[in-house]
PDB file of N, CA and C in Angstrom:
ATOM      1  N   UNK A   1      10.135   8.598  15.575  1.00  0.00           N
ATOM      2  CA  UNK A   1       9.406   9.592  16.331  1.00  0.00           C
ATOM      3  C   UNK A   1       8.203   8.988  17.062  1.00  0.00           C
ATOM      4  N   UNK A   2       8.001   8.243  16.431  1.00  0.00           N
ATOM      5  CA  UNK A   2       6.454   7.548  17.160  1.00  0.00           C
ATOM      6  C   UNK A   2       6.618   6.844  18.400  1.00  0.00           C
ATOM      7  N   UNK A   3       8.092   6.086  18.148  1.00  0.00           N
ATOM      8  CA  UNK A   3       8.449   5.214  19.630  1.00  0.00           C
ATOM      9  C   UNK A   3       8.521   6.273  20.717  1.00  0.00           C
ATOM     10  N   UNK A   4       9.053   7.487  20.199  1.00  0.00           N
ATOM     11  CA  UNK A   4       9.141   8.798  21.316  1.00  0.00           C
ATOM     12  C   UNK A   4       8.135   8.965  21.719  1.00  0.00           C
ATOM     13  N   UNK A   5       7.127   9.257  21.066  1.00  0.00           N
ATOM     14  CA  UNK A   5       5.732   9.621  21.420  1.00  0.00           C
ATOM     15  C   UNK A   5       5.305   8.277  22.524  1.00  0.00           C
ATOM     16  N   UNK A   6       4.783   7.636  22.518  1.00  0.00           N
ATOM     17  CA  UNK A   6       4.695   6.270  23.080  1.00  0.00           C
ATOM     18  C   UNK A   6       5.907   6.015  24.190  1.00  0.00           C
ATOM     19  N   UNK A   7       6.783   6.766  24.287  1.00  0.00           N
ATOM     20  CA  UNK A   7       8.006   6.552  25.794  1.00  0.00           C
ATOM     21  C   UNK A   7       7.553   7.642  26.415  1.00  0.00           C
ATOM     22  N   UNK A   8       7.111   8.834  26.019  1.00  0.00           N
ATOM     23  CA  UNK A   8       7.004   9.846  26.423  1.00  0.00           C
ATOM     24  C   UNK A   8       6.093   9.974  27.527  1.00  0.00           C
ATOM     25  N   UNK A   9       6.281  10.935  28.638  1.00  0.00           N
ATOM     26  CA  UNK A   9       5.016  10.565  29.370  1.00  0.00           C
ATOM     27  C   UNK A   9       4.101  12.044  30.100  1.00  0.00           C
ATOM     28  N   UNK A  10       5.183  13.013  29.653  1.00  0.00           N
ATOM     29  CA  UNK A  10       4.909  14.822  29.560  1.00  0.00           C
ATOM     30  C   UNK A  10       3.976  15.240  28.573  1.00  0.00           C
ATOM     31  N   UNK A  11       2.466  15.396  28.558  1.00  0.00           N
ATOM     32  CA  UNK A  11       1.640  16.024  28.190  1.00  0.00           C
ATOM     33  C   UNK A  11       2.064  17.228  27.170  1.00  0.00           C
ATOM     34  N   UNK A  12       3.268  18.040  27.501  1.00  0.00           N
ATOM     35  CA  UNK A  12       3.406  18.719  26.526  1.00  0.00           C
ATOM     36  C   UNK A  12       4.727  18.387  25.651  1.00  0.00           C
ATOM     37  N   UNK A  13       5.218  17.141  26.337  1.00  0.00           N
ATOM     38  CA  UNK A  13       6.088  16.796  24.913  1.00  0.00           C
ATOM     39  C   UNK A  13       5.289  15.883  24.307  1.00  0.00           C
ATOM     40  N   UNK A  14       4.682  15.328  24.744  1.00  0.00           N
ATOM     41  CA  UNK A  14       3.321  14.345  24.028  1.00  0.00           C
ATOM     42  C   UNK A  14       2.799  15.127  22.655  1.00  0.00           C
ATOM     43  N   UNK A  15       2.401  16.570  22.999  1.00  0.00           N
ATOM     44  CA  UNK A  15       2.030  17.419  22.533  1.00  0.00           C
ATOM     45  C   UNK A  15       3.219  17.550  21.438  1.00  0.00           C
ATOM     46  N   UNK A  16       3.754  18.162  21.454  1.00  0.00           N
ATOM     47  CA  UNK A  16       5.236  18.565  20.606  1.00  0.00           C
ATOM     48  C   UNK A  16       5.218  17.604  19.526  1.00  0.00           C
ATOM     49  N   UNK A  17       5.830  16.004  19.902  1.00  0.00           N
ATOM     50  CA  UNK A  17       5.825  15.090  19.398  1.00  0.00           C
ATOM     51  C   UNK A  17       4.541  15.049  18.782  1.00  0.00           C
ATOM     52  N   UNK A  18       3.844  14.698  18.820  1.00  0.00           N
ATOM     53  CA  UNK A  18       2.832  14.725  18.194  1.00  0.00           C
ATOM     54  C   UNK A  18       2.718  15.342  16.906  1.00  0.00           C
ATOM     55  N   UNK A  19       2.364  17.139  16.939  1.00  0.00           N
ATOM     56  CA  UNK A  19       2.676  17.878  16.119  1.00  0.00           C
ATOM     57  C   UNK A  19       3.805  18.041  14.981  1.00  0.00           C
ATOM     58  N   UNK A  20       5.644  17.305  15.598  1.00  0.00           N
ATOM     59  CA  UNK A  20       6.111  17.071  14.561  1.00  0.00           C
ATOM     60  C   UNK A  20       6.195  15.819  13.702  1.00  0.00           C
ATOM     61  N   UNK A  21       5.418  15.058  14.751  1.00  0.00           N
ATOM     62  CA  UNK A  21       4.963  13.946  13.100  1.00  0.00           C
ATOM     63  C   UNK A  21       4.201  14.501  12.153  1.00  0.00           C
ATOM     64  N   UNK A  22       2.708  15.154  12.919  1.00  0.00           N
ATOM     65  CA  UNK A  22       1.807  15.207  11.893  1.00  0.00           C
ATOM     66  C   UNK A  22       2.497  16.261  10.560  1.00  0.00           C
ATOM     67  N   UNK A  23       3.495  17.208  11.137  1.00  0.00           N
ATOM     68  CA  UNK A  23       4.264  18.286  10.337  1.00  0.00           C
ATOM     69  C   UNK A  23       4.762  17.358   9.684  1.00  0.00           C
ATOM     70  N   UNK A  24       5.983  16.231   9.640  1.00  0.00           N
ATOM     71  CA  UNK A  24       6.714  15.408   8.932  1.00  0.00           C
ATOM     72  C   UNK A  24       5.978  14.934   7.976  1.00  0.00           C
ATOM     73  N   UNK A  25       4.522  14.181   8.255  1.00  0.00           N
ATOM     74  CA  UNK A  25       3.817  13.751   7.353  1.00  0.00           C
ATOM     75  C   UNK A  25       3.491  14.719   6.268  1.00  0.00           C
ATOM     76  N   UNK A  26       2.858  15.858   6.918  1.00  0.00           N
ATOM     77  CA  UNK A  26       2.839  16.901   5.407  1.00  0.00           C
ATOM     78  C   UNK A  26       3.270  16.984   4.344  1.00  0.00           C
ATOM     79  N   UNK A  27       4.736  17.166   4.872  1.00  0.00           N
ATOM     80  CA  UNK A  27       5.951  17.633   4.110  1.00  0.00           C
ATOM     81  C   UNK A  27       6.196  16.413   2.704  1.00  0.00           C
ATOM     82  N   UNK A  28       5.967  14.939   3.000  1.00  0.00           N
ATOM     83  CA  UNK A  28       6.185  14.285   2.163  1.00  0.00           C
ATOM     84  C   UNK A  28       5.657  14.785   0.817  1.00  0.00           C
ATOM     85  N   UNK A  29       5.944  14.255  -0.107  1.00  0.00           N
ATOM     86  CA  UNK A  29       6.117  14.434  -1.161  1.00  0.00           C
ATOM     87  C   UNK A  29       5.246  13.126  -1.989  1.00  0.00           C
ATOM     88  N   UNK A  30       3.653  13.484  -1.650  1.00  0.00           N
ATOM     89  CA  UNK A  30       2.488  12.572  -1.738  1.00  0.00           C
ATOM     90  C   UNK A  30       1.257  13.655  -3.174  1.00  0.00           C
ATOM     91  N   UNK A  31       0.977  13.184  -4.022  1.00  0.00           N
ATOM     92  CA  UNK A  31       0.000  13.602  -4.842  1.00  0.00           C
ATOM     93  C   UNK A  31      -1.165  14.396  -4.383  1.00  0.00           C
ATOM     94  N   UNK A  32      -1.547  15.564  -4.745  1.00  0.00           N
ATOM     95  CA  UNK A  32      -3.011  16.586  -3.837  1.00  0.00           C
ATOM     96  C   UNK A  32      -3.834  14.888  -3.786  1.00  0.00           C
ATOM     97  N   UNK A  33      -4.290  14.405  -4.466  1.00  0.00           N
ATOM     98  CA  UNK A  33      -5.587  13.818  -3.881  1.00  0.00           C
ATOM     99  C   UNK A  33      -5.043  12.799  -3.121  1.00  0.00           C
ATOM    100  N   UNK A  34      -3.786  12.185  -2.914  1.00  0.00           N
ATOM    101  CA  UNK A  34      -3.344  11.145  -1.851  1.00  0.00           C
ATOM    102  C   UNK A  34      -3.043  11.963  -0.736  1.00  0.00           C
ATOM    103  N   UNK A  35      -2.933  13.067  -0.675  1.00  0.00           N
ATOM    104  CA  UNK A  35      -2.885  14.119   0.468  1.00  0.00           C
ATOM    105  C   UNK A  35      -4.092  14.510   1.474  1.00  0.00           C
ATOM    106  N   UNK A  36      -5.302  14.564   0.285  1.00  0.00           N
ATOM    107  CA  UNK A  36      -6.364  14.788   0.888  1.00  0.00           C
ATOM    108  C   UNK A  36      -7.089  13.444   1.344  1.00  0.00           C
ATOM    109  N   UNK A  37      -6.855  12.841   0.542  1.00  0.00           N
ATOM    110  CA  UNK A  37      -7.593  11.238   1.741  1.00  0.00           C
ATOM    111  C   UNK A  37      -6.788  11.229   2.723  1.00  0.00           C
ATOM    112  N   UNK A  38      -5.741  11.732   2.653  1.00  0.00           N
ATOM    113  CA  UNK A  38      -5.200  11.201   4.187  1.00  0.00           C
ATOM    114  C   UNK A  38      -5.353  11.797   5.142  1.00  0.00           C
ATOM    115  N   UNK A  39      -5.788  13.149   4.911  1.00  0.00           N
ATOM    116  CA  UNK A  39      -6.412  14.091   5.985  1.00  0.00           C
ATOM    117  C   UNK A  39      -7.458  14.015   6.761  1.00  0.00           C
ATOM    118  N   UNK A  40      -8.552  12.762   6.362  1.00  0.00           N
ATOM    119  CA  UNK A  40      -9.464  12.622   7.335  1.00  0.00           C
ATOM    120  C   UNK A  40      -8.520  11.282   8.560  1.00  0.00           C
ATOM    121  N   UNK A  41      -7.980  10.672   7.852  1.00  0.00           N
ATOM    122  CA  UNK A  41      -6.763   9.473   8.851  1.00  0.00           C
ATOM    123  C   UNK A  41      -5.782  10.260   9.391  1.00  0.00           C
ATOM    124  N   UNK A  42      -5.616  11.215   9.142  1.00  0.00           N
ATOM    125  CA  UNK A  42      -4.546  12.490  10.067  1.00  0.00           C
ATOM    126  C   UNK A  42      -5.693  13.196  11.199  1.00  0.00           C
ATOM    127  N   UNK A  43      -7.063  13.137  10.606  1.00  0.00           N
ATOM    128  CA  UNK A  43      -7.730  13.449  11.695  1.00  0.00           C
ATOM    129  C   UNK A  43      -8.471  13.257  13.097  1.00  0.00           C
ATOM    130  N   UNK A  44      -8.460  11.863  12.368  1.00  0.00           N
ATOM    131  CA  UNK A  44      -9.227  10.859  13.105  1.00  0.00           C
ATOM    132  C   UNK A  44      -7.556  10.453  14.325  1.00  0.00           C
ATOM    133  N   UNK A  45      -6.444  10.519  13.959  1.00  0.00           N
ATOM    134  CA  UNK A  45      -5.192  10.043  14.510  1.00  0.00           C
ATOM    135  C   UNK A  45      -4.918  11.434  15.714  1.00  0.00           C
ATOM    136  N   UNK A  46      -4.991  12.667  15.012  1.00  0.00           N
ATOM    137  CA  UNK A  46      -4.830  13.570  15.875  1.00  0.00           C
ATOM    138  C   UNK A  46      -5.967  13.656  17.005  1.00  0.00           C
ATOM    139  N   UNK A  47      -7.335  13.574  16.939  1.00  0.00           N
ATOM    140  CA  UNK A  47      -8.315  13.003  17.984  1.00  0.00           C
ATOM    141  C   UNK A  47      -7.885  12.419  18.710  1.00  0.00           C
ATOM    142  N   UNK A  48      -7.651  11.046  18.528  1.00  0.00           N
ATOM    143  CA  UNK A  48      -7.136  10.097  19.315  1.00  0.00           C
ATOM    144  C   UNK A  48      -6.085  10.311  19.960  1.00  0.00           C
ATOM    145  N   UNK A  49      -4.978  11.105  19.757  1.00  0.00           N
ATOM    146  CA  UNK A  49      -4.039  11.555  20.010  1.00  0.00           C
ATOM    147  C   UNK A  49      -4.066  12.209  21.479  1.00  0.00           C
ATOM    148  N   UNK A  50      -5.122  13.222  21.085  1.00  0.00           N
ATOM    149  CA  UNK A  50      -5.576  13.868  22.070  1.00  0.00           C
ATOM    150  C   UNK A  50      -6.173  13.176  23.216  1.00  0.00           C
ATOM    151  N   UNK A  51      -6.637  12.420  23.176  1.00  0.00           N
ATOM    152  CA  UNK A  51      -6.970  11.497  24.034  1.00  0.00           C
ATOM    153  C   UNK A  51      -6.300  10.729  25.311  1.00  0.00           C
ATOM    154  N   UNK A  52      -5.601  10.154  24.252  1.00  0.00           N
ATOM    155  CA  UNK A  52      -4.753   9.350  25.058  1.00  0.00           C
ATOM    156  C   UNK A  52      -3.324  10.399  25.791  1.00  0.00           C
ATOM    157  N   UNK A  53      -3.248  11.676  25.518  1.00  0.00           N
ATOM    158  CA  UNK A  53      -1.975  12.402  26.004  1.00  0.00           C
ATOM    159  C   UNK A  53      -3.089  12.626  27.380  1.00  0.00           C
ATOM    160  N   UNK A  54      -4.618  13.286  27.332  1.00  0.00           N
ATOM    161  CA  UNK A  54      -5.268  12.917  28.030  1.00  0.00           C
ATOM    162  C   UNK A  54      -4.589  12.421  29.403  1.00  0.00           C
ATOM    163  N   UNK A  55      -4.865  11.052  29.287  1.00  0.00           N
ATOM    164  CA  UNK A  55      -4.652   9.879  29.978  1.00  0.00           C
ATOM    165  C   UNK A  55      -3.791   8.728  29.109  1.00  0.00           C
ATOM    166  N   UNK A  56      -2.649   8.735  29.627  1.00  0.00           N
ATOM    167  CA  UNK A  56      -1.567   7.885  29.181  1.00  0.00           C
ATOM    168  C   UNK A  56      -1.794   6.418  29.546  1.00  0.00           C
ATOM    169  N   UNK A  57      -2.098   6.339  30.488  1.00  0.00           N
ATOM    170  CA  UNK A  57      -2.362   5.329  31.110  1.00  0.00           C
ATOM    171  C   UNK A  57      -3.160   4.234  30.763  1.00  0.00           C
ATOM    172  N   UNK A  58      -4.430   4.792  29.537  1.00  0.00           N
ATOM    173  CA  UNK A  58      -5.580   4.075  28.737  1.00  0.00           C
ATOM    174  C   UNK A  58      -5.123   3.468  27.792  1.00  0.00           C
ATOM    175  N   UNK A  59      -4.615   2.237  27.799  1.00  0.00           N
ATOM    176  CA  UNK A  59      -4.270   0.996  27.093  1.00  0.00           C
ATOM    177  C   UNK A  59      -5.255   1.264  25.663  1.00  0.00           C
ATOM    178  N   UNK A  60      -6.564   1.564  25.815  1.00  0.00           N
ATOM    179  CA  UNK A  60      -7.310   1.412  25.019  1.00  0.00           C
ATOM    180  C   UNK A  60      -6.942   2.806  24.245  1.00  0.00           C
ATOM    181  N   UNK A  61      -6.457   3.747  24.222  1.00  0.00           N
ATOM    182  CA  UNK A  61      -6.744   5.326  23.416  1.00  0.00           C
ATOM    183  C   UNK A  61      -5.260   4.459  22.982  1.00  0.00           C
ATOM    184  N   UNK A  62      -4.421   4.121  23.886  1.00  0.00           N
ATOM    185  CA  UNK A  62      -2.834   3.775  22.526  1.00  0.00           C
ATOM    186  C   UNK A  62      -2.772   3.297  21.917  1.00  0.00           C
ATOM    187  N   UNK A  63      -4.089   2.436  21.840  1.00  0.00           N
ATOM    188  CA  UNK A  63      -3.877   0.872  20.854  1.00  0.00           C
ATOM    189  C   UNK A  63      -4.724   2.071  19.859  1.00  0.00           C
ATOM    190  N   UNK A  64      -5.545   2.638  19.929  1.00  0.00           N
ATOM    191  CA  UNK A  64      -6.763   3.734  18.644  1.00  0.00           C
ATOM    192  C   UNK A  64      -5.197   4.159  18.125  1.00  0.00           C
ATOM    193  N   UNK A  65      -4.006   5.104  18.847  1.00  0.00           N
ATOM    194  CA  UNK A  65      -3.113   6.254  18.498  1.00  0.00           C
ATOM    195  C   UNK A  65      -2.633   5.046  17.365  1.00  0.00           C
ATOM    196  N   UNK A  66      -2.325   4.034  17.697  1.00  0.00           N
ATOM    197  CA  UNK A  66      -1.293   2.851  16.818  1.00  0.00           C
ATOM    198  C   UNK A  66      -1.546   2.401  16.061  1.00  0.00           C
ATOM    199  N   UNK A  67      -3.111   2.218  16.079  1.00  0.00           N
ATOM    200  CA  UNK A  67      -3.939   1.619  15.193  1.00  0.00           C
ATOM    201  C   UNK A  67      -4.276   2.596  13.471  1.00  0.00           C
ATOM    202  N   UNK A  68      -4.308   3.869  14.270  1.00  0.00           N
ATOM    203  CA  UNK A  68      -5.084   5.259  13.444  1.00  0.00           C
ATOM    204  C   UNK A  68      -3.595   5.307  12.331  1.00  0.00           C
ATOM    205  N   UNK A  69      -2.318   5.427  13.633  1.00  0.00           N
ATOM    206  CA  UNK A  69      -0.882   5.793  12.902  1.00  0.00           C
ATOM    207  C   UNK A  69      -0.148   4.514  11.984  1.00  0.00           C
ATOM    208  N   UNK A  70      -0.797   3.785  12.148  1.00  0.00           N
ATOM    209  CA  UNK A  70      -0.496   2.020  11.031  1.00  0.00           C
ATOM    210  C   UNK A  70      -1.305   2.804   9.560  1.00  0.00           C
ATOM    211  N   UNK A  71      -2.231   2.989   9.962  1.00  0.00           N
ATOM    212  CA  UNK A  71      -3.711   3.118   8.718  1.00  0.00           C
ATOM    213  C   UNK A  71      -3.160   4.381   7.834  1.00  0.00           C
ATOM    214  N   UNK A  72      -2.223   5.274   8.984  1.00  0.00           N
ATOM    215  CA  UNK A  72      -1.582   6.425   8.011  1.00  0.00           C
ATOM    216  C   UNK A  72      -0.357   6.288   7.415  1.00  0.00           C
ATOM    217  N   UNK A  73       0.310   5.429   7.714  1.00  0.00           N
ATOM    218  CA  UNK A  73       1.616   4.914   7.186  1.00  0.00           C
ATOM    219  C   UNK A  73       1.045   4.054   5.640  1.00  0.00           C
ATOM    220  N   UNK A  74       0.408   3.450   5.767  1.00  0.00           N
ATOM    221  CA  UNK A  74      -0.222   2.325   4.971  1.00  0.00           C
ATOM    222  C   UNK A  74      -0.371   3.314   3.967  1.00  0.00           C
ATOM    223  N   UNK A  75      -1.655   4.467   4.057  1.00  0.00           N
ATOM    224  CA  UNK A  75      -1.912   4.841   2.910  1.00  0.00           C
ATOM    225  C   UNK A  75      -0.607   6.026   2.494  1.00  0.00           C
ATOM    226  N   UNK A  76       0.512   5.958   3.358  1.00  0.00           N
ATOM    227  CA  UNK A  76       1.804   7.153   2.733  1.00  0.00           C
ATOM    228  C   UNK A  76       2.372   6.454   2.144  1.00  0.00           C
ATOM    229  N   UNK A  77       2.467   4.834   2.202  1.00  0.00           N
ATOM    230  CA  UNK A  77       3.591   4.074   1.675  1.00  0.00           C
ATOM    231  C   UNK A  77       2.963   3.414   0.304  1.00  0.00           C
ATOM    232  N   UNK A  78       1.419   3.264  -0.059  1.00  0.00           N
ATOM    233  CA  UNK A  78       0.729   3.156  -0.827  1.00  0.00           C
ATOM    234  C   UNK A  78       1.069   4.553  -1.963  1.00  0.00           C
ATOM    235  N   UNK A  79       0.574   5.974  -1.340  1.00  0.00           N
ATOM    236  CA  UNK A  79       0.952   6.864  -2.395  1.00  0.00           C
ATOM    237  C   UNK A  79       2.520   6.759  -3.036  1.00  0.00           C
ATOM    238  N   UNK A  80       3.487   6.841  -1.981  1.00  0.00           N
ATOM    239  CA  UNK A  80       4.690   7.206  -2.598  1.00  0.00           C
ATOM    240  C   UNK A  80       5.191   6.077  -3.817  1.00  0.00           C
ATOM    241  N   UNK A  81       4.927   4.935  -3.118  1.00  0.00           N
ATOM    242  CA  UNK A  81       5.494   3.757  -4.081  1.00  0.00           C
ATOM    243  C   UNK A  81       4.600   3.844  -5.720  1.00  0.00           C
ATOM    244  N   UNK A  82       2.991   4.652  -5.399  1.00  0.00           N
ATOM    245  CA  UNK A  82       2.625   4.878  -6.834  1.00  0.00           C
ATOM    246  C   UNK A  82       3.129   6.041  -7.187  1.00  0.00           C
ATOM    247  N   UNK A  83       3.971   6.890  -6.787  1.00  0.00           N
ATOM    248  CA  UNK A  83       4.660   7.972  -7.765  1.00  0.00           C
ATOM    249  C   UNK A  83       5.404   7.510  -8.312  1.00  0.00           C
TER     250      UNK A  83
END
């Protein structure tokens, strides 16, 4: 989904996409308090997000979207592997 997001170049599928990652991420099956740290890195990612759908074009807001969405993978793949 993320490569979609990143090919994408429609503001409101930007949008869409967007929203069903951050939905996908929810849904996992992560511990309340590995849930809630990750909500300020879901926040700080959706900001940025916003940004760069913004202006696609800003090299600099995709590298924040990639950077923010690495840092949230990291800590999903950190919780699950400790369940």
């Amino acid at each position: 989904m993320i490569c979609d997001f990143f090919q994408a170049k429609d503001p409101v599928v930007l949008t869409k996409l967007r929203n069903n990652i951050y939905n996908e991420i929810c849904r996992l099956p992560m511990l309340p308090n590995d849930k809630y740290a990750l909500e300020d890195d879901m926040y700080l990612w959706n900001y940025n997000s916003d940004k760069y759908i913004k202006n696609i074009k800003d090299d600099n807001a995709r590298l924040k979207v990639l950077s923010d969405f690495d840092k949230m993978i990291q800590n999903v793949d950190n919780s699950l592997l400790g369940n």
